[in-house]
N, C-alpha and C. Protein backbone atom coordinates (compact mmCIF):
# COMPACT_ATOMS: atom_id res chain seq x y z
N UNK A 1 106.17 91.51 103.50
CA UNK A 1 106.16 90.40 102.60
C UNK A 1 107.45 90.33 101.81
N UNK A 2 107.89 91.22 101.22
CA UNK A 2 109.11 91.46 100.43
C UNK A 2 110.11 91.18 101.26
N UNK A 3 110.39 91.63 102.92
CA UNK A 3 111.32 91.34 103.49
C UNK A 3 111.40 89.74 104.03
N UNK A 4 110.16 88.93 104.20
CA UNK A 4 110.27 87.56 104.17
C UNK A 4 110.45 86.84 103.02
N UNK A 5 110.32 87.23 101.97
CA UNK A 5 110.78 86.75 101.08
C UNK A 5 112.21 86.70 100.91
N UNK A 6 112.64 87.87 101.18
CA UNK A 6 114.39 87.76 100.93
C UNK A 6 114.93 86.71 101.90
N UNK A 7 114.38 87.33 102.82
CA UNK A 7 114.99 86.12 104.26
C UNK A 7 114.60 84.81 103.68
N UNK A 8 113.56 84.53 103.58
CA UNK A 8 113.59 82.97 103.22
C UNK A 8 114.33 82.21 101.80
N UNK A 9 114.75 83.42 101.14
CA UNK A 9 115.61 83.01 99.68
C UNK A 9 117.08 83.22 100.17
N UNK A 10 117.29 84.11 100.85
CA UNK A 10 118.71 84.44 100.83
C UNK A 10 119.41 83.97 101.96
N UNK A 11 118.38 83.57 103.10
CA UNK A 11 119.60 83.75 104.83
C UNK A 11 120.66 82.66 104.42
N UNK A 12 121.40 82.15 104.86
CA UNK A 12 122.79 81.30 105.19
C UNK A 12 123.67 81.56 103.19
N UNK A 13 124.57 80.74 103.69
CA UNK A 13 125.33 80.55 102.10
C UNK A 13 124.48 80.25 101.28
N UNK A 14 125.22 80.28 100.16
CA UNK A 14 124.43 79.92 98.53
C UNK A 14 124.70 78.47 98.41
N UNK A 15 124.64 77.40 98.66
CA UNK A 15 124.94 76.14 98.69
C UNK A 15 124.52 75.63 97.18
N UNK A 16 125.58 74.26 96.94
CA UNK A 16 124.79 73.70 95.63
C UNK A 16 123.54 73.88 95.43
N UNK A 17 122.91 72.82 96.61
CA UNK A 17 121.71 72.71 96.83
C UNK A 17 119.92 73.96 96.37
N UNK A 18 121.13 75.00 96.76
CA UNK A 18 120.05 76.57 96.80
C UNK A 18 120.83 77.27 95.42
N UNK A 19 121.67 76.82 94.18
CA UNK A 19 122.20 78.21 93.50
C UNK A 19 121.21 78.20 92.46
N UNK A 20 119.90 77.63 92.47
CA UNK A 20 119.09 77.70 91.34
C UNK A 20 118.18 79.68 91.58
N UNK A 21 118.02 79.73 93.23
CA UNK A 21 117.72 80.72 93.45
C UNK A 21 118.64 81.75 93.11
N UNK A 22 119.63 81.55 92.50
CA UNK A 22 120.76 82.60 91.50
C UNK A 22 120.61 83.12 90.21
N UNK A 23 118.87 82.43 89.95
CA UNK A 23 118.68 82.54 88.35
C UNK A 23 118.68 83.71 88.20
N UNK A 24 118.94 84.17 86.68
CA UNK A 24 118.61 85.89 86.00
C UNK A 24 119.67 86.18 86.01
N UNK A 25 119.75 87.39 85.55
CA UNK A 25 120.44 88.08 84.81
C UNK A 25 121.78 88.28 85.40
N UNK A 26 123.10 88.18 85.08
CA UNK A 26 124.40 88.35 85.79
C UNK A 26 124.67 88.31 86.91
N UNK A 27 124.00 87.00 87.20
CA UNK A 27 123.99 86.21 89.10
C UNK A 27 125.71 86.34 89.04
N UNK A 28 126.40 85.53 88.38
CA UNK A 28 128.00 85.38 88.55
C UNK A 28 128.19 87.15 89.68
N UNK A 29 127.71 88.19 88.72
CA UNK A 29 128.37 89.59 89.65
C UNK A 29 127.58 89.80 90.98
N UNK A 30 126.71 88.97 91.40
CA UNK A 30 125.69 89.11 92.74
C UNK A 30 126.29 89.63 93.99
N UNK A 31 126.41 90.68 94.77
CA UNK A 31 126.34 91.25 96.02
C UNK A 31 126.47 89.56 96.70
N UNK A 32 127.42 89.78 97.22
CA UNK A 32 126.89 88.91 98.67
C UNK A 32 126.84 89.53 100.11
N UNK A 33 125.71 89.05 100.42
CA UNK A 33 125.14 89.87 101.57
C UNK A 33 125.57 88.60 103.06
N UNK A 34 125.92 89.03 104.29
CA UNK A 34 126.45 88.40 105.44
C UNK A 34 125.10 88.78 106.46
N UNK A 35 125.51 87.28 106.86
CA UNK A 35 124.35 87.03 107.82
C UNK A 35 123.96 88.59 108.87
N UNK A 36 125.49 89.17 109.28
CA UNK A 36 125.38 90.30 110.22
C UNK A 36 124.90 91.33 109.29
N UNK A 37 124.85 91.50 108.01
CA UNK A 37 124.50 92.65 107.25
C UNK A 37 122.79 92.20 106.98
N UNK A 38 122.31 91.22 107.07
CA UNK A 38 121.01 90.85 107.19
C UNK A 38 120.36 91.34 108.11
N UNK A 39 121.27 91.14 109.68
CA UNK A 39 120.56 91.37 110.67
C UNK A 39 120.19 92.81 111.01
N UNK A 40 121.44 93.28 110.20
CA UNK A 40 121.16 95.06 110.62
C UNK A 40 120.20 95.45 110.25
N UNK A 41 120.32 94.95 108.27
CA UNK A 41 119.06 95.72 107.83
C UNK A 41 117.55 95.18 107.84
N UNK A 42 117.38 94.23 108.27
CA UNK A 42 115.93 94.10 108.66
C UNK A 42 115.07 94.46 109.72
N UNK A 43 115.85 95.17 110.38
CA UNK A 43 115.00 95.89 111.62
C UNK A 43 114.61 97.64 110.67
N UNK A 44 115.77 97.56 110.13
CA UNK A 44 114.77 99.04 109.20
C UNK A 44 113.87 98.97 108.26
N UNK A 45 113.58 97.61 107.98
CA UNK A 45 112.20 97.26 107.31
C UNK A 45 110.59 98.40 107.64
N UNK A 46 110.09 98.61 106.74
CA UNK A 46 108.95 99.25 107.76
C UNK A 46 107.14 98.80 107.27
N UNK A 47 105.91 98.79 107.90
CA UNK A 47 104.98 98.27 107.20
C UNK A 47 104.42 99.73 106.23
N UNK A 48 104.10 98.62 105.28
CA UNK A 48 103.45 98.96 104.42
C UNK A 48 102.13 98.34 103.73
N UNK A 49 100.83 98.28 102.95
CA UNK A 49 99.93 97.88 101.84
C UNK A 49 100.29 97.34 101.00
N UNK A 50 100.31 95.82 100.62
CA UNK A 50 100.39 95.76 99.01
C UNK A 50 99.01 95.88 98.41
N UNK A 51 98.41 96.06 97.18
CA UNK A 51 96.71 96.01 97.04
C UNK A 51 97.13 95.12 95.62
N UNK A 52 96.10 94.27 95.40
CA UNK A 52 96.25 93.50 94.42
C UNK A 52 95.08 93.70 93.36
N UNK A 53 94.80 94.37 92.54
CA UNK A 53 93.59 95.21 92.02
C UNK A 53 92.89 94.23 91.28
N UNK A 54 91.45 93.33 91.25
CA UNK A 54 90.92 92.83 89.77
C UNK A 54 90.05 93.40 89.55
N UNK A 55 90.03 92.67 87.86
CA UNK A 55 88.51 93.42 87.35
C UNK A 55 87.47 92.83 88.47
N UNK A 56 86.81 94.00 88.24
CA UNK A 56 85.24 93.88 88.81
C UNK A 56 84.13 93.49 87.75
N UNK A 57 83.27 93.17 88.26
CA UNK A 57 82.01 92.74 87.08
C UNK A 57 81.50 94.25 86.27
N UNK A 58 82.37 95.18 86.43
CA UNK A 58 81.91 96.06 85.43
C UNK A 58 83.09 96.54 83.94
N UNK A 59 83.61 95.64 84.48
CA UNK A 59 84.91 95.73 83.70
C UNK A 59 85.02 96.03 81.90
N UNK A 60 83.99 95.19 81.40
CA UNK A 60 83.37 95.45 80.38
C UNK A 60 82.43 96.24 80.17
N UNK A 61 82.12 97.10 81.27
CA UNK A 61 80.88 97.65 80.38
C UNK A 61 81.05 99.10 79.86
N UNK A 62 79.83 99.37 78.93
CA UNK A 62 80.09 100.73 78.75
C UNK A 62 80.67 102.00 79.69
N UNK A 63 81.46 102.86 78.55
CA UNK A 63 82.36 103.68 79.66
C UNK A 63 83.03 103.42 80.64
N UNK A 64 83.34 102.44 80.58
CA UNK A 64 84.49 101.55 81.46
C UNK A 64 86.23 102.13 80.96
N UNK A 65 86.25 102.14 79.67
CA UNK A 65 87.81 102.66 79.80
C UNK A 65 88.14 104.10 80.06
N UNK A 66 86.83 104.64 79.88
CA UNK A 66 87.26 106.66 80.74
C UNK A 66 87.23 106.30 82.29
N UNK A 67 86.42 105.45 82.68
CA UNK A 67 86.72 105.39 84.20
C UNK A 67 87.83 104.81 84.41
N UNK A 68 88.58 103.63 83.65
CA UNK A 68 89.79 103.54 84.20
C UNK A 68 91.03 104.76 83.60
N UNK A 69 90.90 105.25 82.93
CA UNK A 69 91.75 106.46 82.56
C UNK A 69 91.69 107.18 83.87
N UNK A 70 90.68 107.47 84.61
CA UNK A 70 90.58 108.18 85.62
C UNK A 70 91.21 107.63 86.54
N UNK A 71 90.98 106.43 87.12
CA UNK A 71 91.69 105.58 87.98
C UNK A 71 93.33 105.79 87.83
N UNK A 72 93.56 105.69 86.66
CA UNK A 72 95.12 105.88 86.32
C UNK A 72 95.77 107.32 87.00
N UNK A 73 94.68 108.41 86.50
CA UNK A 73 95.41 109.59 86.25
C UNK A 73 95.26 109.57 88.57
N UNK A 74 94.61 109.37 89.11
CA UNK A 74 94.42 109.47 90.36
C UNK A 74 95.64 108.35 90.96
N UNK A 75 96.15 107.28 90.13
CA UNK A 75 97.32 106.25 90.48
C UNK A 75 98.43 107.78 90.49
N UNK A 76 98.50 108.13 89.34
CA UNK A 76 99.61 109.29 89.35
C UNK A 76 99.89 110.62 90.42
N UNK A 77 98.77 110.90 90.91
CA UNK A 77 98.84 111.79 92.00
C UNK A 77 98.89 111.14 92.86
N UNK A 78 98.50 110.16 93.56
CA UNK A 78 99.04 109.13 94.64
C UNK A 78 100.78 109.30 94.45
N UNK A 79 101.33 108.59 93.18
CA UNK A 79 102.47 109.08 93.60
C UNK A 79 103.18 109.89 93.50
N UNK A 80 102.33 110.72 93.21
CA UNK A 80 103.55 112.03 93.24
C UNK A 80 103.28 112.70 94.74
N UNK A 81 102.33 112.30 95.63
CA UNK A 81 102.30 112.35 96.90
C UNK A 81 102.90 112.12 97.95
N UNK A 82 103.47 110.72 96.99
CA UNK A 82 104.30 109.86 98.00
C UNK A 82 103.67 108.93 98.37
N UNK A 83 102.23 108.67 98.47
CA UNK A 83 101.10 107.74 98.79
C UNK A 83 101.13 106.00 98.59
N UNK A 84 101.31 106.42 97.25
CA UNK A 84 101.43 104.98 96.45
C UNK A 84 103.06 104.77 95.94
N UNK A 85 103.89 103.83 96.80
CA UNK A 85 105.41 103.84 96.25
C UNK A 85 105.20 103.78 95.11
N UNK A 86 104.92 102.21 94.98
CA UNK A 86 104.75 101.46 93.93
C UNK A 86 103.55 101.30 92.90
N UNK A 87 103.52 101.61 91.94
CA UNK A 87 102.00 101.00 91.01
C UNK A 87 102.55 100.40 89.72
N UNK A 88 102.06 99.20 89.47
CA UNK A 88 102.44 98.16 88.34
C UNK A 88 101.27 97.45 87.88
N UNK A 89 100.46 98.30 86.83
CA UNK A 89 100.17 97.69 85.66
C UNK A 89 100.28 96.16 85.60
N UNK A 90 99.22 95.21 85.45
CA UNK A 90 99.72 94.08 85.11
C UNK A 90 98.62 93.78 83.48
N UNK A 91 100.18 93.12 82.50
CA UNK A 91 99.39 92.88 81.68
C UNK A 91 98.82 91.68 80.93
N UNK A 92 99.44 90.54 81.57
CA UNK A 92 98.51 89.51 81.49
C UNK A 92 96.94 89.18 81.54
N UNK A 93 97.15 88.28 80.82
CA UNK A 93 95.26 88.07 80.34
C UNK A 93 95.00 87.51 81.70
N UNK A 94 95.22 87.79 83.13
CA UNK A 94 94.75 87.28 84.29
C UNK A 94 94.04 88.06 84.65
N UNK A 95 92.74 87.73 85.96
CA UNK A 95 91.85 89.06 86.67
C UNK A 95 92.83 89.69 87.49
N UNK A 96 93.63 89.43 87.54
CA UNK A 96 94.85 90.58 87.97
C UNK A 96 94.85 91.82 87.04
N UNK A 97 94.58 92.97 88.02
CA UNK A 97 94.55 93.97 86.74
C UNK A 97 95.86 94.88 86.92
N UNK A 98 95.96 95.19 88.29
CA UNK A 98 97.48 95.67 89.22
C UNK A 98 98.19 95.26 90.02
N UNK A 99 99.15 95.64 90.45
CA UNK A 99 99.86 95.46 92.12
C UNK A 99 100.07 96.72 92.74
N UNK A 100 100.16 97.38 93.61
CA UNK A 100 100.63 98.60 94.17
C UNK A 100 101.19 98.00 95.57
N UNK A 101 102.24 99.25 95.81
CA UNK A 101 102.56 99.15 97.21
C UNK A 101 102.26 100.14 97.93
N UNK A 102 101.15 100.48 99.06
CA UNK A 102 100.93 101.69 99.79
C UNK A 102 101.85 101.99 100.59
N UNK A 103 102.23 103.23 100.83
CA UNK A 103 103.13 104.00 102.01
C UNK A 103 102.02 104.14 103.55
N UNK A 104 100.87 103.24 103.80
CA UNK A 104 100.02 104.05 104.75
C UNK A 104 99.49 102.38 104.72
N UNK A 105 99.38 102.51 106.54
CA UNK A 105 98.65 101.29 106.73
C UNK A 105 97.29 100.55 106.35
N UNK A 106 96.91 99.94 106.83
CA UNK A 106 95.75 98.74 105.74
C UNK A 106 94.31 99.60 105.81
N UNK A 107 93.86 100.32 107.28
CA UNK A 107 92.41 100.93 106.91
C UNK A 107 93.11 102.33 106.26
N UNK A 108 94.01 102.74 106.42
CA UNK A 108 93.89 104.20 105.34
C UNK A 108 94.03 103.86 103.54
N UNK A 109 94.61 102.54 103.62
CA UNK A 109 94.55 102.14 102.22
C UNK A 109 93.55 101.66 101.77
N UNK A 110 92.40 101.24 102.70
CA UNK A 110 90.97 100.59 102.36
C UNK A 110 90.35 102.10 102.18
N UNK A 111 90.80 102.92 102.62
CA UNK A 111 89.90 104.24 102.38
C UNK A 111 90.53 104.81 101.12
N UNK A 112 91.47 104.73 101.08
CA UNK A 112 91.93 105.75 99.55
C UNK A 112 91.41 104.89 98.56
N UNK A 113 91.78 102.97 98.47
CA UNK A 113 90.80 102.43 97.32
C UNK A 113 89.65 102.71 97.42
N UNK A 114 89.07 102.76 98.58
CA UNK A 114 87.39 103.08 98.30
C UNK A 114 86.95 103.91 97.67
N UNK A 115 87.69 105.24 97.33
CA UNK A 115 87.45 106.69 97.28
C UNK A 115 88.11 106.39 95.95
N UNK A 116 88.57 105.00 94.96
CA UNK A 116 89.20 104.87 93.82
C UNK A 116 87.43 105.13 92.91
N UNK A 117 87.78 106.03 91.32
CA UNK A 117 86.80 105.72 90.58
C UNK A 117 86.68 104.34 90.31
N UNK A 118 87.30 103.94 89.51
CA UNK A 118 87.50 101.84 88.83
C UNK A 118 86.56 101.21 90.09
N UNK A 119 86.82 101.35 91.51
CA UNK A 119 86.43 100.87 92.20
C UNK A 119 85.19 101.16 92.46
N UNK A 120 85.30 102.41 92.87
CA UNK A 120 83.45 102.72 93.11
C UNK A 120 82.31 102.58 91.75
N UNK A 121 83.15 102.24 90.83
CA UNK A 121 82.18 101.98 89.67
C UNK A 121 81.87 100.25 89.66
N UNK A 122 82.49 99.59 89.86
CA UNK A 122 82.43 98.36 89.97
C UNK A 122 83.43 98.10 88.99
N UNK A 123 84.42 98.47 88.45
CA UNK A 123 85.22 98.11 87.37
C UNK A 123 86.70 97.24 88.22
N UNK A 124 87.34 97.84 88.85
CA UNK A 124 88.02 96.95 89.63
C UNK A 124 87.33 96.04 90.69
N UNK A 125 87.83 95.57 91.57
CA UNK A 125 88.08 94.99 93.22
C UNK A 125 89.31 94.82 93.76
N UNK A 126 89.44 95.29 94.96
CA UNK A 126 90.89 94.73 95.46
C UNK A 126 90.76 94.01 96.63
N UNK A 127 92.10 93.37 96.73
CA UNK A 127 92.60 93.23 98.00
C UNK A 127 93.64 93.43 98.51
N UNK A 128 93.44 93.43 99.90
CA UNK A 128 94.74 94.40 100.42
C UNK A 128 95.59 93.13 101.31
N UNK A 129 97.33 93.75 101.29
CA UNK A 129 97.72 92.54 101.99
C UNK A 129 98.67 93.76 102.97
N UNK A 130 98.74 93.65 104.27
CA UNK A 130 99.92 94.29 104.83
C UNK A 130 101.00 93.31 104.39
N UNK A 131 102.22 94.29 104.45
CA UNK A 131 103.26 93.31 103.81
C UNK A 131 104.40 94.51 104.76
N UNK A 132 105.76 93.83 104.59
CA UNK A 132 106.81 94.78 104.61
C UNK A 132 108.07 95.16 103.73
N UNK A 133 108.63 95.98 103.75
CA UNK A 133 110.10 96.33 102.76
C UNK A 133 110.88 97.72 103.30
N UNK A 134 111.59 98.07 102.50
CA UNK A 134 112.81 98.58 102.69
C UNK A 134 112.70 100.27 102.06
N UNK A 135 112.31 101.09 103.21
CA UNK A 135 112.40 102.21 102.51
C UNK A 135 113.66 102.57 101.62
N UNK A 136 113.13 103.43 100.70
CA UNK A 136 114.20 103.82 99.38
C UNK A 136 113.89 102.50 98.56
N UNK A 137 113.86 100.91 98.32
CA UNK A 137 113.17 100.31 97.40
C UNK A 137 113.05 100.75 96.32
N UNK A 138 113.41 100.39 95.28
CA UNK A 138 112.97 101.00 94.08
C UNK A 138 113.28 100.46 93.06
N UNK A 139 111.76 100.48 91.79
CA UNK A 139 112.48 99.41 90.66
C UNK A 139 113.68 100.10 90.39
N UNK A 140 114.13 99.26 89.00
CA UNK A 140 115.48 99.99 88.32
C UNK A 140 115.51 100.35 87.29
N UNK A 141 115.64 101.10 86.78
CA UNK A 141 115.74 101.98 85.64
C UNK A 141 115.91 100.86 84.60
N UNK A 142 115.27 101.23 83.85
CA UNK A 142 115.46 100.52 81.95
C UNK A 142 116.22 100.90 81.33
């Protein structure tokens, strides 16, 4: 998913037409990337899980925030596994509660959420999307 996204924002020149997709932060210093440097690196793309976490109908209920404490502290050994690249908190008032990106295809990631507390309590739900990206990926430091 991440790698179609770039492709569909970035392939050919930056034309009038497209420099709105230049928005943020110190576009003027932007990398420019060549069609042949596209082509190389998207074959090292590799699949991966995104999981998109919401509340579940237990979300409110009693003892609901020690089970998600638990959920958390089990997000953290995922990655220090290597399991879970990515995990992002979302904190908008949406039923979006996370995003993650799994390192492990779609039924081993339906099995590690299953085996999530939040989840088996009814406090989350997810869904899972195969998607792809770029090993090494990584937010950026604050």
């Amino acid at each position: 998913m991440i790698a179609l996204i770039l492709v569909g924002a970035w392939a050919g020149p930056i034309t009038p037409a497209r420099q709105h997709l230049r928005r943020g932060p110190n576009l003027a210093a932007m990398t420019s990337i060549s069609d042949e440097q596209m082509r190389a690196l998207l074959p090292t793309s590799r699949a991966y899980t995104a999981v998109v976490l919401k509340a579940g109908p237990n979300k409110q209920a009693e003892g609901a925030q020690a089970i998600i404490w638990e959920h958390g502290r089990r997000n953290f050994e995922l990655r220090a596994d290597g399991v879970l690249a990515v995990v992002c908190p979302v904190t908008d008032d949406s039923e979006v509660s996370g995003i993650g990106i799994f390192a492990l295809d779609e039924e081993q990631t339906r099995a590690v959420m299953d085996g999530d507390p939040g989840v088996q309590a009814g406090v989350f739900v997810y869904d899972l999307h195969p998607c792809r990206g770029f090993p090494g990926d990584a937010l950026p430091p604050r």
